[in-house]
C-alpha atoms as a PDB file:
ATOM      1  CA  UNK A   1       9.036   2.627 -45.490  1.00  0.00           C
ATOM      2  CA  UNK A   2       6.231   5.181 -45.648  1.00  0.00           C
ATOM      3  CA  UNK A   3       4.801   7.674 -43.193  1.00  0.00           C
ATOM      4  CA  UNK A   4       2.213   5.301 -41.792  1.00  0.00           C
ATOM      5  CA  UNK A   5       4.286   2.093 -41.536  1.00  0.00           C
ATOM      6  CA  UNK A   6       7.290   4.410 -39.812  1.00  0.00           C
ATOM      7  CA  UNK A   7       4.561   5.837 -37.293  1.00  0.00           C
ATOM      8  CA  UNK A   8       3.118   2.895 -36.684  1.00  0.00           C
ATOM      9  CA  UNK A   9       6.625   1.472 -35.786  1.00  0.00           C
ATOM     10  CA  UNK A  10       7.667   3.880 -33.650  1.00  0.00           C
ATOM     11  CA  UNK A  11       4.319   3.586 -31.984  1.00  0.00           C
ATOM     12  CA  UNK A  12       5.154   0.013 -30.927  1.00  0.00           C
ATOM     13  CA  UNK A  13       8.774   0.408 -30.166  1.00  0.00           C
ATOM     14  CA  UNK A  14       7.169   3.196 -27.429  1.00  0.00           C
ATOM     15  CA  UNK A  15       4.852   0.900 -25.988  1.00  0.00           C
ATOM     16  CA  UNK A  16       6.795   0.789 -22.645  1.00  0.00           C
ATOM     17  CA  UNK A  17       6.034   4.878 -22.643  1.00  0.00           C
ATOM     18  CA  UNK A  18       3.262   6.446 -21.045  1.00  0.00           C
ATOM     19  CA  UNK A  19       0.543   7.215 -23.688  1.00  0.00           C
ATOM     20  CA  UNK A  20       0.725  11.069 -22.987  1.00  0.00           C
ATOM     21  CA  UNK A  21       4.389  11.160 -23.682  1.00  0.00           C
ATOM     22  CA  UNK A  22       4.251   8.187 -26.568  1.00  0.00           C
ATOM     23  CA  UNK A  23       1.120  10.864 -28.545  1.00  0.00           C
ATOM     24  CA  UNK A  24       3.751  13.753 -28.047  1.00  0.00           C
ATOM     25  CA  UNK A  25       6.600  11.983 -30.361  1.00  0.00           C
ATOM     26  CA  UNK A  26       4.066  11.047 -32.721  1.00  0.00           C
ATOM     27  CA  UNK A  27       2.599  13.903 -33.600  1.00  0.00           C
ATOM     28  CA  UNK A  28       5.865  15.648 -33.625  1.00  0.00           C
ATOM     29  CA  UNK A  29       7.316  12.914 -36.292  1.00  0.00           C
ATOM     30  CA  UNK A  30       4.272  12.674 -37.818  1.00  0.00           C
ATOM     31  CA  UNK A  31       4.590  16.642 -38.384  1.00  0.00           C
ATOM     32  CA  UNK A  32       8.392  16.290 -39.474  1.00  0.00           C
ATOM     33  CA  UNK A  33       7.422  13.975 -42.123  1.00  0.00           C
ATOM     34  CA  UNK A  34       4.699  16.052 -43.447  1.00  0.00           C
ATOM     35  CA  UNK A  35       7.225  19.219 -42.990  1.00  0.00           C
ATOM     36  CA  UNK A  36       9.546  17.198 -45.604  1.00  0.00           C
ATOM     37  CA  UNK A  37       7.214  16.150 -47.926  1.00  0.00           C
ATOM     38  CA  UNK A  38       5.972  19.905 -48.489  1.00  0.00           C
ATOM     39  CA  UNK A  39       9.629  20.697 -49.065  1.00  0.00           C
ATOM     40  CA  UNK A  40       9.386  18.165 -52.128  1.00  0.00           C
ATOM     41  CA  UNK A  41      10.369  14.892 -50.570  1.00  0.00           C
ATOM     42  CA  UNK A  42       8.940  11.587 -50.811  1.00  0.00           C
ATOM     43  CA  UNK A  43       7.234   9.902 -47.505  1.00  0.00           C
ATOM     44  CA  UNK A  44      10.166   7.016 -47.942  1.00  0.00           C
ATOM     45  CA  UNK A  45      12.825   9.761 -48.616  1.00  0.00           C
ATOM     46  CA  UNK A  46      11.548  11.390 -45.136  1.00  0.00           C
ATOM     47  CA  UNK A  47      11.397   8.893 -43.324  1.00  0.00           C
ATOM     48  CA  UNK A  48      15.315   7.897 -44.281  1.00  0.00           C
ATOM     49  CA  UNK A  49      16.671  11.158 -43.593  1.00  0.00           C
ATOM     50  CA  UNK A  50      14.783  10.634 -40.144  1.00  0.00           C
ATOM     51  CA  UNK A  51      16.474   7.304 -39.263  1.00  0.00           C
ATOM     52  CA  UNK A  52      15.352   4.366 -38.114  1.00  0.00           C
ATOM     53  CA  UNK A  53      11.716   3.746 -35.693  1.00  0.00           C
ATOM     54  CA  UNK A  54      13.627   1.550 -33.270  1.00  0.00           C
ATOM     55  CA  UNK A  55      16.712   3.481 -32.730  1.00  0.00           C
ATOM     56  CA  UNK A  56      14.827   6.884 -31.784  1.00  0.00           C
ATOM     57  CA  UNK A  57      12.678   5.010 -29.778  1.00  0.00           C
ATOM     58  CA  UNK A  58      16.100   3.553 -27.999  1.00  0.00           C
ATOM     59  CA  UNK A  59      17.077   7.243 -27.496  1.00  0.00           C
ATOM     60  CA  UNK A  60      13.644   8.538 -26.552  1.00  0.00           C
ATOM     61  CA  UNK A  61      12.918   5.846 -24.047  1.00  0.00           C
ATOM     62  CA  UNK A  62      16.903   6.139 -22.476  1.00  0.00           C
ATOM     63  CA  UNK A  63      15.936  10.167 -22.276  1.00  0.00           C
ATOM     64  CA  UNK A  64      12.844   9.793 -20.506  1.00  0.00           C
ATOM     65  CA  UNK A  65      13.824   7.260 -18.283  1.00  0.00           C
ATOM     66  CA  UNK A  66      16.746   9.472 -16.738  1.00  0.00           C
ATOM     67  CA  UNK A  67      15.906  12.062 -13.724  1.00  0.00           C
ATOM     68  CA  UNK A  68      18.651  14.155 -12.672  1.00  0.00           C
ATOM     69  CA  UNK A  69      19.509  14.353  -8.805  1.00  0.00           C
ATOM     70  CA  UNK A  70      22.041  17.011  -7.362  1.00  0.00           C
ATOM     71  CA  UNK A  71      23.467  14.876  -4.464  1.00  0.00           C
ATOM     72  CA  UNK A  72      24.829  17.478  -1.569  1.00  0.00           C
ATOM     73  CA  UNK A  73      28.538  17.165  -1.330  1.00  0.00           C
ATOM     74  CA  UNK A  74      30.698  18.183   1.596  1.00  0.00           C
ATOM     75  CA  UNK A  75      33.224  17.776  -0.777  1.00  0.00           C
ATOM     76  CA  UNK A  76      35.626  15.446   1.053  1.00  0.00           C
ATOM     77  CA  UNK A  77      34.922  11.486  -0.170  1.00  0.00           C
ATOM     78  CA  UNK A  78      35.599   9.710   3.242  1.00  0.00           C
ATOM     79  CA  UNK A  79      33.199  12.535   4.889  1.00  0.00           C
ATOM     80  CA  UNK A  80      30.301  12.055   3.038  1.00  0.00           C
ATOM     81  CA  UNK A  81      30.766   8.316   3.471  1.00  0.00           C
ATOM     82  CA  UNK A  82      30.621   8.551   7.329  1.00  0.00           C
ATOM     83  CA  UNK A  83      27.634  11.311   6.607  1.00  0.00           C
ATOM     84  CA  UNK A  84      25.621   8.563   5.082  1.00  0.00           C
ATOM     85  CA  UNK A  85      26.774   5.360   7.760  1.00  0.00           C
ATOM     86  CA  UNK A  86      25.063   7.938  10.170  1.00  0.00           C
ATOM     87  CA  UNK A  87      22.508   8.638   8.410  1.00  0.00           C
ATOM     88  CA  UNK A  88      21.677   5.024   8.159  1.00  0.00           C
ATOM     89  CA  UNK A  89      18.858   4.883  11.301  1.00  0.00           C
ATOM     90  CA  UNK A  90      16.683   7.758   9.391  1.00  0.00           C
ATOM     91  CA  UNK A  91      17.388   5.857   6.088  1.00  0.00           C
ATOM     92  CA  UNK A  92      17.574   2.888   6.776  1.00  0.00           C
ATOM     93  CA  UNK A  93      13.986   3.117   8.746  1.00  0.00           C
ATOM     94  CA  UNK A  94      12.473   4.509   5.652  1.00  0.00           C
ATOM     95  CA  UNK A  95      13.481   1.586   3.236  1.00  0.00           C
ATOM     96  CA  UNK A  96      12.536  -0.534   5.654  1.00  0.00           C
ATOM     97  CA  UNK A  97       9.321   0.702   6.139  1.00  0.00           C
ATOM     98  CA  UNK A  98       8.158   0.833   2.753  1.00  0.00           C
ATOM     99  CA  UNK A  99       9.561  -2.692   2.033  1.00  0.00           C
ATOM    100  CA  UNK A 100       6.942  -3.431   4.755  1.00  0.00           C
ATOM    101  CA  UNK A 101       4.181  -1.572   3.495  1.00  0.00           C
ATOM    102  CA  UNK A 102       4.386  -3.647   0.060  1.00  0.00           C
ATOM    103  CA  UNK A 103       5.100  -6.800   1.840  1.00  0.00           C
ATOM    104  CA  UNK A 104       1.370  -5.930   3.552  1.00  0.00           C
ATOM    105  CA  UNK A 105      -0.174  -4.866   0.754  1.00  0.00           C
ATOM    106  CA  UNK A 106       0.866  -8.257  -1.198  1.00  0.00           C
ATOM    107  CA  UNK A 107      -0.988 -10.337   1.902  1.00  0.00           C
ATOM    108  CA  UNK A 108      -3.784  -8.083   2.248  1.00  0.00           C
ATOM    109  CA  UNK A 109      -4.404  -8.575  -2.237  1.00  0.00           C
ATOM    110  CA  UNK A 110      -4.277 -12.633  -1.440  1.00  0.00           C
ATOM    111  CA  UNK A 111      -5.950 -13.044   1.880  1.00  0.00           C
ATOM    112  CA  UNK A 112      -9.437 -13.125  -0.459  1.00  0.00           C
ATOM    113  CA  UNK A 113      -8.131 -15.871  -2.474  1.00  0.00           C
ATOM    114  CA  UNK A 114      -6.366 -17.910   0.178  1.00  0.00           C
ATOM    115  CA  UNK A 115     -10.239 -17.961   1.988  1.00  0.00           C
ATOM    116  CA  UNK A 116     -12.016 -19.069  -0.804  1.00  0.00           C
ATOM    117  CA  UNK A 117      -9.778 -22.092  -0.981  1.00  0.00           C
ATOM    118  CA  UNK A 118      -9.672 -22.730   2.643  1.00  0.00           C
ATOM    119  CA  UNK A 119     -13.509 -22.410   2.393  1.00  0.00           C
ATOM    120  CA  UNK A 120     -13.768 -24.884  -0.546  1.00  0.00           C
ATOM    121  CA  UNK A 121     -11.326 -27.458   0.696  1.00  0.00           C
ATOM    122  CA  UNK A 122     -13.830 -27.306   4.170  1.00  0.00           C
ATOM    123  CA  UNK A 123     -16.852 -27.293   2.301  1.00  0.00           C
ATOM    124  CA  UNK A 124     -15.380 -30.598   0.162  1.00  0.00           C
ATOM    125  CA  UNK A 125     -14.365 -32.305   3.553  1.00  0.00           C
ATOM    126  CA  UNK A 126     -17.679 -31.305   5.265  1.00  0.00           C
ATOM    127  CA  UNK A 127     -19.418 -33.109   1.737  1.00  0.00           C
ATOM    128  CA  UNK A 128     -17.027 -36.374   2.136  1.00  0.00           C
ATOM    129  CA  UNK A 129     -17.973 -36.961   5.654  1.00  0.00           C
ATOM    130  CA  UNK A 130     -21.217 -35.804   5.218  1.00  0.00           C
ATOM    131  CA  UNK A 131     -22.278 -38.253   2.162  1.00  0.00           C
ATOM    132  CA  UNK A 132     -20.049 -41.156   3.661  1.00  0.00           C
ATOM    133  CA  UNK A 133     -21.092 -40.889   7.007  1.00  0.00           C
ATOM    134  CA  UNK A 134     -24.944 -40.674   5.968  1.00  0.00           C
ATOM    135  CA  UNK A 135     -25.625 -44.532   5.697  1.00  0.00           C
ATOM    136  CA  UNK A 136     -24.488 -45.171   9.109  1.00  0.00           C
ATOM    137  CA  UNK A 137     -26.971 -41.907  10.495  1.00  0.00           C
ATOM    138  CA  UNK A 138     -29.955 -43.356   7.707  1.00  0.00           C
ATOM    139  CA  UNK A 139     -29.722 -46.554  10.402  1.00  0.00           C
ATOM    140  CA  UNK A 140     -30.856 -44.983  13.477  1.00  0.00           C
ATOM    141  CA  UNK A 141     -32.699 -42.000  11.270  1.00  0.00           C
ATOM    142  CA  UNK A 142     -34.007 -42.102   7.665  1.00  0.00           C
ATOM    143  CA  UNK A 143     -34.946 -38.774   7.485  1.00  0.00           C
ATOM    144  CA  UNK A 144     -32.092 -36.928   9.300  1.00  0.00           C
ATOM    145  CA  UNK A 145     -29.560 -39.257   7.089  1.00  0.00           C
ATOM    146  CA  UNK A 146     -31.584 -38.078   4.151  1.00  0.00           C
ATOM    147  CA  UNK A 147     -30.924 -34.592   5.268  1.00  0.00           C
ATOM    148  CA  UNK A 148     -27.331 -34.888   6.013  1.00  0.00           C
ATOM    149  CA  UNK A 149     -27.101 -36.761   2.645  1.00  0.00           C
ATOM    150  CA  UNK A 150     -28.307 -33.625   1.267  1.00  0.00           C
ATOM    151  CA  UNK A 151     -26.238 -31.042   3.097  1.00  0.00           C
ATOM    152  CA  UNK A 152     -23.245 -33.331   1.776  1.00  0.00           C
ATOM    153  CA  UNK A 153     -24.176 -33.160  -1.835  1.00  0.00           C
ATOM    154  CA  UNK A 154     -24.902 -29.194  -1.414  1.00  0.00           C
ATOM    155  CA  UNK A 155     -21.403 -29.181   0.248  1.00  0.00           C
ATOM    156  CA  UNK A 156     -20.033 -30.485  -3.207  1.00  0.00           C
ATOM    157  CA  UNK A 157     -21.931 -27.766  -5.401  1.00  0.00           C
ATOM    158  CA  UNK A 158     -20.860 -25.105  -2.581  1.00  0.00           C
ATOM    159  CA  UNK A 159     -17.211 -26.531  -2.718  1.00  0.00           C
ATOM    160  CA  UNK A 160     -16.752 -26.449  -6.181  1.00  0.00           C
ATOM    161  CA  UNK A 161     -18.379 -22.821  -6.522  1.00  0.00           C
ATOM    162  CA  UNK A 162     -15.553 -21.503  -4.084  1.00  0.00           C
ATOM    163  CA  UNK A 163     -13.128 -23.525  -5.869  1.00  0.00           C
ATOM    164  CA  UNK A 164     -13.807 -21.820  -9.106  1.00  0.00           C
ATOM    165  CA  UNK A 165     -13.822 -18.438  -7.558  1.00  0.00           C
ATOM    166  CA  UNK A 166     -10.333 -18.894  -5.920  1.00  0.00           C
ATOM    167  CA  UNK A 167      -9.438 -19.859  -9.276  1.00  0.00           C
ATOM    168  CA  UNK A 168     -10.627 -16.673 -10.800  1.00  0.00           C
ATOM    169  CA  UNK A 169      -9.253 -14.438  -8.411  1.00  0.00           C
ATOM    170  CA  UNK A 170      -5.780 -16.147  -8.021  1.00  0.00           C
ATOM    171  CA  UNK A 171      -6.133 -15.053 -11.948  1.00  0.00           C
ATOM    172  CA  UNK A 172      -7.037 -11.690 -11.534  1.00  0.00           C
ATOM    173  CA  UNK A 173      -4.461 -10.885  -8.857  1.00  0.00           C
ATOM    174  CA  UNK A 174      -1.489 -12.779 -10.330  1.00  0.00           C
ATOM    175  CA  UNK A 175      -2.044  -9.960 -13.109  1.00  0.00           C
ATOM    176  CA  UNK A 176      -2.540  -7.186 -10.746  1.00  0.00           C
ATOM    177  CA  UNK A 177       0.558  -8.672  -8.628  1.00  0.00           C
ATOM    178  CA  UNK A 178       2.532  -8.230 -11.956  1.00  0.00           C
ATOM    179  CA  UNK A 179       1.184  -4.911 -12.670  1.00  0.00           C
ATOM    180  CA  UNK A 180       2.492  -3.667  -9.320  1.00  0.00           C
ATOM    181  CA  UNK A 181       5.600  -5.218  -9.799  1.00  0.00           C
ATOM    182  CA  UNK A 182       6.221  -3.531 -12.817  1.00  0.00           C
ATOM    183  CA  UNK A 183       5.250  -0.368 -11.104  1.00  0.00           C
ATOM    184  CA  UNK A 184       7.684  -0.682  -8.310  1.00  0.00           C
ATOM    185  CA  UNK A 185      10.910  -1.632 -10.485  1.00  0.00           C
ATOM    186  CA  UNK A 186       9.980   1.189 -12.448  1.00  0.00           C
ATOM    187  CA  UNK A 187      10.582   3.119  -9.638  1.00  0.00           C
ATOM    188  CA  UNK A 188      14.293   1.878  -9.058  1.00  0.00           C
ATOM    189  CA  UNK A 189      15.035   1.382 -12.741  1.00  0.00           C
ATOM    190  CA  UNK A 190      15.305   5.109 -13.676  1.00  0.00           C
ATOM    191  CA  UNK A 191      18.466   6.461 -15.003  1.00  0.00           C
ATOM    192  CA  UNK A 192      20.201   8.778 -11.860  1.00  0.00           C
ATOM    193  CA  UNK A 193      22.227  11.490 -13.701  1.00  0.00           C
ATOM    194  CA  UNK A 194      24.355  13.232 -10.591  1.00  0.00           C
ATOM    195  CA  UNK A 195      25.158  16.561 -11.701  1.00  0.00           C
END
């Protein structure tokens, strides 16, 4: 494997990294190699003393995924357990607060769709009674059953207009729904060295 295939590698085994941190490795790789081949290696002979793309990215992605928390300690076990059962109203409040606030924020994203479609299923009911029921008005009223024949049939184009947008948006927001869903277990999925 040479320079470019091993960057190019390590690139896309780093894919899950932000692209500030992903650059950073590399250039510094990308530097290493170089540093070798000056020293009168060959790119492939680098790039085995270097090891293998996926396994550094293993170790670089484990690394950066760890934060390290100092946890205050009254040093007796059963203490610190009754410390945090007490604790539990301010905690407990907290968690249950933000669990709320993205509960919210997950209605608020799909109240837009959820109109559109409650909009275009009473735009396609307005059409069916309107077109159906304009035979019987056309009796007592040509011209008013002509005109609620033609509200009907702009019901339909109207209906199937907010269709398509509710389509489009359910779309766009089942992505953006995933996005943020990636963003919050990111959140909880970080390595917690206590030290």
């Amino acid at each position: 494997m040479n320079k470019a295939e091993f960057l190019n590698e390590l690139s896309f085994c780093l894919q899950h990294m932000n692209d500030s941190e992903k650059n950073k490795f590399i250039i510094y790789y990308d530097e290493m190699i170089s540093d070798y081949v000056e020293n009168g290696m060959t790119e492939e002979e680098a790039v085995d003393k270097i090891g293998s793309p996926k396994k550094i990215a293993e170790e670089l992605l484990d690394d950066s995924g760890s934060v390290k928390i100092s946890l205050p300690s009254t040093g007796i076990k059963g203490l610190n357990v009754l410390l945090t059962v007490l604790g539990f109203p301010l905690w407990g409040s907290l968690l249950l607060a933000f669990i709320l606030m993205v509960f919210s924020l997950y209605i608020i994203i799909w109240c837009a769709p959820f109109a559109t479609g409650a909009l275009s299923i009473g735009f396609f009911t307005t059409s069916i009674i309107g077109i159906a029921g304009s035979p019987f008005v056309m009796i007592k009223s040509v011209s008013i059953g002509i005109m609620q024949l033609g509200i009907g049939i702009a019901s339909v184009g109207i209906s199937l207009l907010l269709g398509f947008a509710t389509i489009d948006l359910s779309k766009k927001l089942i992505i953006l729904t995933k996005n943020l869903n990636a963003k919050l277990a990111a959140l909880f999925k970080k390595k917690v060295v206590i030290g």
